[in-house]
C-alpha atoms as a PDB file:
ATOM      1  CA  UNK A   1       7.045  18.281   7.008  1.00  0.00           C
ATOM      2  CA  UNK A   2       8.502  14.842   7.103  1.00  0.00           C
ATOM      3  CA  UNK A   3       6.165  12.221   5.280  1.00  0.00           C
ATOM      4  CA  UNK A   4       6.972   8.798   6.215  1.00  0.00           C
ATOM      5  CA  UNK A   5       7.211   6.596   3.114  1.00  0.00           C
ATOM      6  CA  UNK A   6       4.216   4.167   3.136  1.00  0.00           C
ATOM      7  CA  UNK A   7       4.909   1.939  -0.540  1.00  0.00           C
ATOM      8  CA  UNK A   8       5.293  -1.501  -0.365  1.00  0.00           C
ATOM      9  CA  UNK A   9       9.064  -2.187  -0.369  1.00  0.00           C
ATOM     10  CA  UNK A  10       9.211   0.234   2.794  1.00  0.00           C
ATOM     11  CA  UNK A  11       6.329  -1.288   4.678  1.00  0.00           C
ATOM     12  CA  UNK A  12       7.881  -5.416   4.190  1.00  0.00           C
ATOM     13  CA  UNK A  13      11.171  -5.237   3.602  1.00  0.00           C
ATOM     14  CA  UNK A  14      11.847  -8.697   4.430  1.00  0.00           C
ATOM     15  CA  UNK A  15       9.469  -9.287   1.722  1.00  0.00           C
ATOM     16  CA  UNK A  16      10.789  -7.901  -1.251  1.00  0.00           C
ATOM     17  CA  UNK A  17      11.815 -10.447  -3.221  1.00  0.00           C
ATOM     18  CA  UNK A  18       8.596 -12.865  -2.466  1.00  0.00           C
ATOM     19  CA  UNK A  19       6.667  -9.563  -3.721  1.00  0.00           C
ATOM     20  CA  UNK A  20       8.935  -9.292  -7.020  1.00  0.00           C
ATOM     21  CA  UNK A  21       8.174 -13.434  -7.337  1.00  0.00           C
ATOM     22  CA  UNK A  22       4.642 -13.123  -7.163  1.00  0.00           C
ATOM     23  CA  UNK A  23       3.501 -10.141  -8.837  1.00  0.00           C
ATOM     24  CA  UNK A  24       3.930 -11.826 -11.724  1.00  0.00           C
ATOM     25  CA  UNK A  25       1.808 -14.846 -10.723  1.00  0.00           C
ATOM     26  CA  UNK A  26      -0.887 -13.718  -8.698  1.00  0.00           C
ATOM     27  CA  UNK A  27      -3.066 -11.656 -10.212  1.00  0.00           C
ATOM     28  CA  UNK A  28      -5.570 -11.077  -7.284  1.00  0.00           C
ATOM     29  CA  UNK A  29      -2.547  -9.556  -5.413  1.00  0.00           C
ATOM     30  CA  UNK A  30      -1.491  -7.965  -8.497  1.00  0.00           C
ATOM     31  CA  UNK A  31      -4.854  -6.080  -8.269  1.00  0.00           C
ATOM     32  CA  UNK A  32      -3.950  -5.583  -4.225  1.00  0.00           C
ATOM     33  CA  UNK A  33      -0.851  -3.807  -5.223  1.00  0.00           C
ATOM     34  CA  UNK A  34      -2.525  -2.043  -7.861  1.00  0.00           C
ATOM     35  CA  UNK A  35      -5.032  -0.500  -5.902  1.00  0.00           C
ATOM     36  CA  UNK A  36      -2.684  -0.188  -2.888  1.00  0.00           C
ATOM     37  CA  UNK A  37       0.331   1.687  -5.082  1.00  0.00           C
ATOM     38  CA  UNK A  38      -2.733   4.092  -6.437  1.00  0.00           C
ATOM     39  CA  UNK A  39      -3.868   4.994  -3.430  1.00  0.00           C
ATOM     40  CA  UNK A  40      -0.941   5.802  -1.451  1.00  0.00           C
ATOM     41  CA  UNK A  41       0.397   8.048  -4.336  1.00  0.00           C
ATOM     42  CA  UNK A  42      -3.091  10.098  -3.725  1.00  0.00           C
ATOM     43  CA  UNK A  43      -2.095   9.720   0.072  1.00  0.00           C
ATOM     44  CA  UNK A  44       1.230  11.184  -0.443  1.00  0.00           C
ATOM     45  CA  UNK A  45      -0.050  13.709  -3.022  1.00  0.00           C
ATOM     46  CA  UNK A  46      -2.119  15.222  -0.628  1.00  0.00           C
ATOM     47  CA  UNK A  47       0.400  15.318   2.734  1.00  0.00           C
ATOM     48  CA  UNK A  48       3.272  16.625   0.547  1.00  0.00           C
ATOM     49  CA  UNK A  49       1.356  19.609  -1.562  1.00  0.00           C
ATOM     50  CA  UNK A  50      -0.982  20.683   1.372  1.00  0.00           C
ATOM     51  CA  UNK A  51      -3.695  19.848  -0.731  1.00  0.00           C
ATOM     52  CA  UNK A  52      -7.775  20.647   0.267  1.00  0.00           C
ATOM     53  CA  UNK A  53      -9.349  17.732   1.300  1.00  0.00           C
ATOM     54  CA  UNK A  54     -12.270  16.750   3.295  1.00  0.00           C
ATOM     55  CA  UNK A  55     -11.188  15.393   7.147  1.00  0.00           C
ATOM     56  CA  UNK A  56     -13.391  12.275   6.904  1.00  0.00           C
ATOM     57  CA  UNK A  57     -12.526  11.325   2.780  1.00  0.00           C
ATOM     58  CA  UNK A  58      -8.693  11.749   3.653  1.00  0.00           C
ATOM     59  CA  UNK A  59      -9.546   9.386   6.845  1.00  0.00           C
ATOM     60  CA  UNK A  60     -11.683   6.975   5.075  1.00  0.00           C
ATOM     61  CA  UNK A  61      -8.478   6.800   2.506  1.00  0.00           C
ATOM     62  CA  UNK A  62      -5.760   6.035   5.306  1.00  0.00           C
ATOM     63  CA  UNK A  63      -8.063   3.223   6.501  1.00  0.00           C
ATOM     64  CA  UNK A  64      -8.311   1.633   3.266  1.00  0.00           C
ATOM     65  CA  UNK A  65      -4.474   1.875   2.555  1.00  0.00           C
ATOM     66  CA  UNK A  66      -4.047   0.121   6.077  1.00  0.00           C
ATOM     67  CA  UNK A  67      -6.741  -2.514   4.835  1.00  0.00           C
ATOM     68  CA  UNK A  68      -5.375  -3.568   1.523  1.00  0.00           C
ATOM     69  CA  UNK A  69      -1.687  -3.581   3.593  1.00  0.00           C
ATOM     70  CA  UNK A  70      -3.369  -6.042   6.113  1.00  0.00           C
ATOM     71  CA  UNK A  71      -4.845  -8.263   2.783  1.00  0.00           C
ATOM     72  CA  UNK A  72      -1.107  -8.155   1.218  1.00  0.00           C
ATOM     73  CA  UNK A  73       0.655  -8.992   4.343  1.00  0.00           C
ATOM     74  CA  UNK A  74      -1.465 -11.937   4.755  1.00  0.00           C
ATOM     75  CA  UNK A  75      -0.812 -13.291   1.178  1.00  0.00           C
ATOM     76  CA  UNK A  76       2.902 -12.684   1.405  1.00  0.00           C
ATOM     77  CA  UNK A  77       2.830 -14.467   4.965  1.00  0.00           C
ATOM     78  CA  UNK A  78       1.390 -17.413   3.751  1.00  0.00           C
ATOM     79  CA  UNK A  79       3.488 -17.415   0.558  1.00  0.00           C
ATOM     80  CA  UNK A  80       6.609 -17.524   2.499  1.00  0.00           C
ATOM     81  CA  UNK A  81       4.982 -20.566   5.063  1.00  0.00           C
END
């Protein structure tokens, strides 16, 4: 099975360099990317080793990766503005 990458550099392109820029400097997105790098790695953890997981938890998860995306997305917009 095909997993479709989901980290940062895949999902904004375009902003890879602002990203690199203000990692560094931003520590509330620091924490964003943190949290956002963590839980995609459990994402991907589960998809690519079949692991057991509970239907709604695994859902709940995806929804909160797609959350914290939305909340660094807006950051990086406004940084480049």
């Amino acid at each position: 099975m095909y997993i479709q990458p989901h980290d940062v550099e895949h999902e904004f392109p375009e902003y890879r360099q602002t990203l690199e820029e203000m990692r560094s400097h931003d520590t509330h997105l620091a924490q964003l990317l943190t949290e956002y790098e963590q839980l995609n790695a459990e994402i991907v953890d589960i998809e690519e080793n079949d692991k057991p997981f509970q239907d709604f938890e695994f859902e709940e998860m995806k929804k909160r990766r797609l959350l914290l995306k939305d909340e660094i997305y807006l950051i990086l917009r406004g940084a480049k503005h």
